[in-house]
PDB file of N, CA and C in Angstrom:
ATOM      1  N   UNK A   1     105.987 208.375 -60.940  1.00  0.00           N
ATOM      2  CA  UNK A   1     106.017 209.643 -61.665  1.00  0.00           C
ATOM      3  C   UNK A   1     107.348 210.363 -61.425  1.00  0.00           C
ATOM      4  N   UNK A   2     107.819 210.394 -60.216  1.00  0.00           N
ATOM      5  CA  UNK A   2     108.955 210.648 -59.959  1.00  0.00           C
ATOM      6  C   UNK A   2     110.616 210.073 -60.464  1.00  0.00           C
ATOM      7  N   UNK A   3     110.406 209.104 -60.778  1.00  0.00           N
ATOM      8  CA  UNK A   3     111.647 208.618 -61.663  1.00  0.00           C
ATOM      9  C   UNK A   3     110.994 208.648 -63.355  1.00  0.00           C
ATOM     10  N   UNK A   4     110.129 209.090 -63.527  1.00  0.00           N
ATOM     11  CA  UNK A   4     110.097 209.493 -65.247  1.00  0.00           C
ATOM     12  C   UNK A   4     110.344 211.219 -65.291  1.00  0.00           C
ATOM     13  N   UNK A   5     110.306 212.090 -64.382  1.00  0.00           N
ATOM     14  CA  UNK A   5     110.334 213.225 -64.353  1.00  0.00           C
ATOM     15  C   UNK A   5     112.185 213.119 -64.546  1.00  0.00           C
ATOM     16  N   UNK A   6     112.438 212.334 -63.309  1.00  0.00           N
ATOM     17  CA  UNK A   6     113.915 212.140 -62.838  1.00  0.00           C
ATOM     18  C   UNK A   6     114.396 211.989 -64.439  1.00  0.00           C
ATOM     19  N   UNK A   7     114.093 210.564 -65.277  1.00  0.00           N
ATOM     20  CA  UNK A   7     114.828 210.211 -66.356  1.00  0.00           C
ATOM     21  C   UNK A   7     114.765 211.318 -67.320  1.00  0.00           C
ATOM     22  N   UNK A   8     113.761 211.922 -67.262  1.00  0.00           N
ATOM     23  CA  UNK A   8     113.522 213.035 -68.347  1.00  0.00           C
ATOM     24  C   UNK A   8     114.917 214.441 -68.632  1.00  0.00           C
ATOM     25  N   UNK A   9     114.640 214.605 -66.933  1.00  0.00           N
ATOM     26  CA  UNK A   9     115.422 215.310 -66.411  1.00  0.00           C
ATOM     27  C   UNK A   9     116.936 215.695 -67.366  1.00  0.00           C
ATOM     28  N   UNK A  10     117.339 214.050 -66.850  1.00  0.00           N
ATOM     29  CA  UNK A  10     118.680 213.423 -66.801  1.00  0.00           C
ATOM     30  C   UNK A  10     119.446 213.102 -68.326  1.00  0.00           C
ATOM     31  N   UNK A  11     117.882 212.692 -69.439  1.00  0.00           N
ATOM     32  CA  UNK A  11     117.759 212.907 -70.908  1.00  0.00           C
ATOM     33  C   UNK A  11     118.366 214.170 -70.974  1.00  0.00           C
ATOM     34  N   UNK A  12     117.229 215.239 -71.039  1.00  0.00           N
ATOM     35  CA  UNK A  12     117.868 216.727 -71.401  1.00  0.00           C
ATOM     36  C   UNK A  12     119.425 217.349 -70.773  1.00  0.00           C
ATOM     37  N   UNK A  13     119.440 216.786 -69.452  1.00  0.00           N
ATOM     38  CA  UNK A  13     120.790 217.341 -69.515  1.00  0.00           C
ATOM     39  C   UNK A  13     121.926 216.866 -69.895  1.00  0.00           C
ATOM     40  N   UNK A  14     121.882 215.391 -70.394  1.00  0.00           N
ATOM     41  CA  UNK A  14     122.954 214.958 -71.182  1.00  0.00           C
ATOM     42  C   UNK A  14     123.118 215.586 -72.912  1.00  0.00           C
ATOM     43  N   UNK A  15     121.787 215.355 -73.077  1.00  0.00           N
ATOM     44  CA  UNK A  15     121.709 216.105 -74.449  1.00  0.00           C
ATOM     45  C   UNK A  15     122.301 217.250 -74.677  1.00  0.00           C
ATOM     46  N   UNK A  16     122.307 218.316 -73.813  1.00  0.00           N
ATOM     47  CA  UNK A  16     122.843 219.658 -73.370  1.00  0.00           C
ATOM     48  C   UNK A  16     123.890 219.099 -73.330  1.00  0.00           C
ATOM     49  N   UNK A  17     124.443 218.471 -72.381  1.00  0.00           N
ATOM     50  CA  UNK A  17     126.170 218.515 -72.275  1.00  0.00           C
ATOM     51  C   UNK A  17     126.792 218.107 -73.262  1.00  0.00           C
ATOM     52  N   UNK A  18     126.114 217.210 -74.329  1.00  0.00           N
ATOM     53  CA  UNK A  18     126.897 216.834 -75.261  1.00  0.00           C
ATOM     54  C   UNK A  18     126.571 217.786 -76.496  1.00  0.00           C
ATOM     55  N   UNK A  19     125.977 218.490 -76.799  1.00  0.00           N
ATOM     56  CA  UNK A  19     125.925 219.871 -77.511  1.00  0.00           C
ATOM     57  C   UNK A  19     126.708 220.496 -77.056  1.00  0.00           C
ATOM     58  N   UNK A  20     126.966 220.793 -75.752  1.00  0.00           N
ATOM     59  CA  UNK A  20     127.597 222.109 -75.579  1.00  0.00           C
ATOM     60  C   UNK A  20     129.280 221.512 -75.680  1.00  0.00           C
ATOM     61  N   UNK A  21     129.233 219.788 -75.629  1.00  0.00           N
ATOM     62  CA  UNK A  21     130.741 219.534 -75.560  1.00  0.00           C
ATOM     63  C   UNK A  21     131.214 219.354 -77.102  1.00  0.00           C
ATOM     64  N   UNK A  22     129.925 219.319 -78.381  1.00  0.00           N
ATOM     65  CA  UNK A  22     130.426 219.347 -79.556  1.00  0.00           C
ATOM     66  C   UNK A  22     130.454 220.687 -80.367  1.00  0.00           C
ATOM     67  N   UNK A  23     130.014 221.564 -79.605  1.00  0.00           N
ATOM     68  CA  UNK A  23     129.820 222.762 -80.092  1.00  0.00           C
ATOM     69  C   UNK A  23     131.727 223.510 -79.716  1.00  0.00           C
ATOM     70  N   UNK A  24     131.952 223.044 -78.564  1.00  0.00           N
ATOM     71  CA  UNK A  24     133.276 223.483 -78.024  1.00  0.00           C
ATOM     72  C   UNK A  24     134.464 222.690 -79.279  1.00  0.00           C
ATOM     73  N   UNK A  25     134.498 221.604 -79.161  1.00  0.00           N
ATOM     74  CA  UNK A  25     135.914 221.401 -79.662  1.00  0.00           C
ATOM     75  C   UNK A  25     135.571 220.711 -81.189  1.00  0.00           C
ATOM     76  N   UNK A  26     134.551 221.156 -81.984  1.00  0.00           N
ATOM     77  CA  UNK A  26     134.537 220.521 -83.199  1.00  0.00           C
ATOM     78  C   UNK A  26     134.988 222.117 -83.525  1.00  0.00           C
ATOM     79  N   UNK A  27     135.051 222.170 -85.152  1.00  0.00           N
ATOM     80  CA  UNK A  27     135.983 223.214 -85.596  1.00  0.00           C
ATOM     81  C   UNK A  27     134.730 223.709 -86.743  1.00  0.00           C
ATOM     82  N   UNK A  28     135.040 225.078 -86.705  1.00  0.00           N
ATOM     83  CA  UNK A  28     133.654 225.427 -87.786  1.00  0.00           C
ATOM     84  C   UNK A  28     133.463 225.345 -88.830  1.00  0.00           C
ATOM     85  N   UNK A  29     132.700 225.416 -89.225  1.00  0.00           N
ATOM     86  CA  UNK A  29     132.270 224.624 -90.729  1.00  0.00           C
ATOM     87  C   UNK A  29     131.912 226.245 -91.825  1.00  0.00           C
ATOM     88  N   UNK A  30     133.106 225.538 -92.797  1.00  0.00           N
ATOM     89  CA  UNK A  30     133.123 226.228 -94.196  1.00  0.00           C
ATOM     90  C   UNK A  30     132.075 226.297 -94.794  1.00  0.00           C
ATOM     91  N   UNK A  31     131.445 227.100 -94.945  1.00  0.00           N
ATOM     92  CA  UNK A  31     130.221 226.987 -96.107  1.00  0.00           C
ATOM     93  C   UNK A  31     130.504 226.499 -97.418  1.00  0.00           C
ATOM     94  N   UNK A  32     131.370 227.396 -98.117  1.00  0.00           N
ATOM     95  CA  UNK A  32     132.249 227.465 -99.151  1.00  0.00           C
ATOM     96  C   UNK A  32     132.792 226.084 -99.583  1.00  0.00           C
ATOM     97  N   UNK A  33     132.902 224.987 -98.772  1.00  0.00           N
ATOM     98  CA  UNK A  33     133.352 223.843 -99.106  1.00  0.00           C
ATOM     99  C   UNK A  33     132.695 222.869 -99.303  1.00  0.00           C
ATOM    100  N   UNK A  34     131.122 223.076 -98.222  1.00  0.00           N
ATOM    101  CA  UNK A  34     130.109 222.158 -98.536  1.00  0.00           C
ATOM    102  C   UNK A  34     129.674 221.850 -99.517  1.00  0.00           C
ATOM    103  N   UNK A  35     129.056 220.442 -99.746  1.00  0.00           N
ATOM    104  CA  UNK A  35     128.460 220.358-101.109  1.00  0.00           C
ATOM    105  C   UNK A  35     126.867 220.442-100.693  1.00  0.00           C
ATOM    106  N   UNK A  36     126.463 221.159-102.246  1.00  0.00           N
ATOM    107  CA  UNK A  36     125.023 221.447-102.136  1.00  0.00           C
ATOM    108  C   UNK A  36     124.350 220.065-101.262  1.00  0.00           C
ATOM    109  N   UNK A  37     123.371 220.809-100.947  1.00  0.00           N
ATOM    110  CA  UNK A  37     122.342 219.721 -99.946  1.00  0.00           C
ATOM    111  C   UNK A  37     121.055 218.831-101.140  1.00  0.00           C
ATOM    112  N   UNK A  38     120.861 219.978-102.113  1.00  0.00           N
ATOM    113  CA  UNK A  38     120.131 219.345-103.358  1.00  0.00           C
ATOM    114  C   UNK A  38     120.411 219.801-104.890  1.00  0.00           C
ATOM    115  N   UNK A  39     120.986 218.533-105.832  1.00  0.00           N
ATOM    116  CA  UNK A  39     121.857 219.364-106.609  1.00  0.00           C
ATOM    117  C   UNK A  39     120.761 218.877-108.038  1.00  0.00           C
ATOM    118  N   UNK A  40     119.633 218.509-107.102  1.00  0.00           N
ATOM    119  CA  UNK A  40     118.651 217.994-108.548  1.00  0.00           C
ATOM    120  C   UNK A  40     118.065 219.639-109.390  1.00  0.00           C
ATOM    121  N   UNK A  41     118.567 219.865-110.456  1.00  0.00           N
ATOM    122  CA  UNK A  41     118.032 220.376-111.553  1.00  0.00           C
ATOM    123  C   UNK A  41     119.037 221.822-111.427  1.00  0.00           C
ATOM    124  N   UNK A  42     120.716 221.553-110.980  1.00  0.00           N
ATOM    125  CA  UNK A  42     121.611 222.777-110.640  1.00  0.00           C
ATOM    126  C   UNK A  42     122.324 222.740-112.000  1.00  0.00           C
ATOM    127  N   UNK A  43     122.267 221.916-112.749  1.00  0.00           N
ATOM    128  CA  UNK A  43     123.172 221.731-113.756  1.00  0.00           C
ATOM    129  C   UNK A  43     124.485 221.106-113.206  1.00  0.00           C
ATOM    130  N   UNK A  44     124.421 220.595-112.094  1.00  0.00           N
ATOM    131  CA  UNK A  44     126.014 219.546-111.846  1.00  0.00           C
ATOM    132  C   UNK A  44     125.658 217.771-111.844  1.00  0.00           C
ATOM    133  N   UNK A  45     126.674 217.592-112.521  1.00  0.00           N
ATOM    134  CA  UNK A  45     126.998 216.267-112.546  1.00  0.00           C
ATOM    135  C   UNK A  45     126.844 215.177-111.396  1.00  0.00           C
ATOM    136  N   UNK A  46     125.715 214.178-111.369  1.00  0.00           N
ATOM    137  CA  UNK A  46     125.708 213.516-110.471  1.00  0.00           C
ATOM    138  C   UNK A  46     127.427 212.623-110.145  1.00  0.00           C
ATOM    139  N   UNK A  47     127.357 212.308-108.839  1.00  0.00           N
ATOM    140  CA  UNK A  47     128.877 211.227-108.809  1.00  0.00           C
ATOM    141  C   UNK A  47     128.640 210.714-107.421  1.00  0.00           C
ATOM    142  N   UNK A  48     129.108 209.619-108.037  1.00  0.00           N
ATOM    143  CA  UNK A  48     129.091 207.976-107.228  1.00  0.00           C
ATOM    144  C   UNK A  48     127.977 207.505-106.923  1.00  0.00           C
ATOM    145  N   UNK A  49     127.871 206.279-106.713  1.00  0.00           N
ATOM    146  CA  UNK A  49     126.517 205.521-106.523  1.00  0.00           C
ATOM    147  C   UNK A  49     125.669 205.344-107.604  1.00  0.00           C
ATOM    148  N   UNK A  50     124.523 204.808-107.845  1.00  0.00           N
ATOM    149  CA  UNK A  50     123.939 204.969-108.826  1.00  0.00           C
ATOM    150  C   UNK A  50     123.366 205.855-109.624  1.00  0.00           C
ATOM    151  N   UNK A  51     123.449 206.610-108.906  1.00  0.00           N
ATOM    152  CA  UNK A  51     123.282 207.728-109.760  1.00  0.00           C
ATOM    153  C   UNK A  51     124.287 208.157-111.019  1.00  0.00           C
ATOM    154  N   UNK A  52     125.498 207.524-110.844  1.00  0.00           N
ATOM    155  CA  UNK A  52     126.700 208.367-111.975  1.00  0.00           C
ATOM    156  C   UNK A  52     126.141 207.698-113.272  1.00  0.00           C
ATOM    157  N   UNK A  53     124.949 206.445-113.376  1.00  0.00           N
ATOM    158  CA  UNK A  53     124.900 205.183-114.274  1.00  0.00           C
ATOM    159  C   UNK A  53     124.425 206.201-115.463  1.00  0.00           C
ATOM    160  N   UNK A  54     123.585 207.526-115.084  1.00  0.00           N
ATOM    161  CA  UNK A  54     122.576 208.070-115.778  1.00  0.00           C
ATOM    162  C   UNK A  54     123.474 208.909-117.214  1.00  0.00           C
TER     163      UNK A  54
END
């Protein structure tokens, strides 16, 4: 029980460190530049993949 508590442990705090190490030196994100997350029924043009076939 003691080395699954341990691994658990050791899970979350890597997880943490690597959040807190991508939160530090990635650069912030434009809203303004993103593309929509769902562009079904926005009136824009599908592009690339199969979708452009339509």
């Amino acid at each position: 029980m003691r080395t699954r508590t341990t691994m658990l442990l050791l899970f979350w705090l890597a997880l943490a460190l690597f959040l807190g190490w991508d939160w530090l030196n990635s650069s912030p994100v434009n809203l303004r530049l993103e593309p929509p997350l769902l562009a079904a029924g926005s009136g824009q043009a599908p592009s690339g993949g199969h979708c452009s076939a339509f």
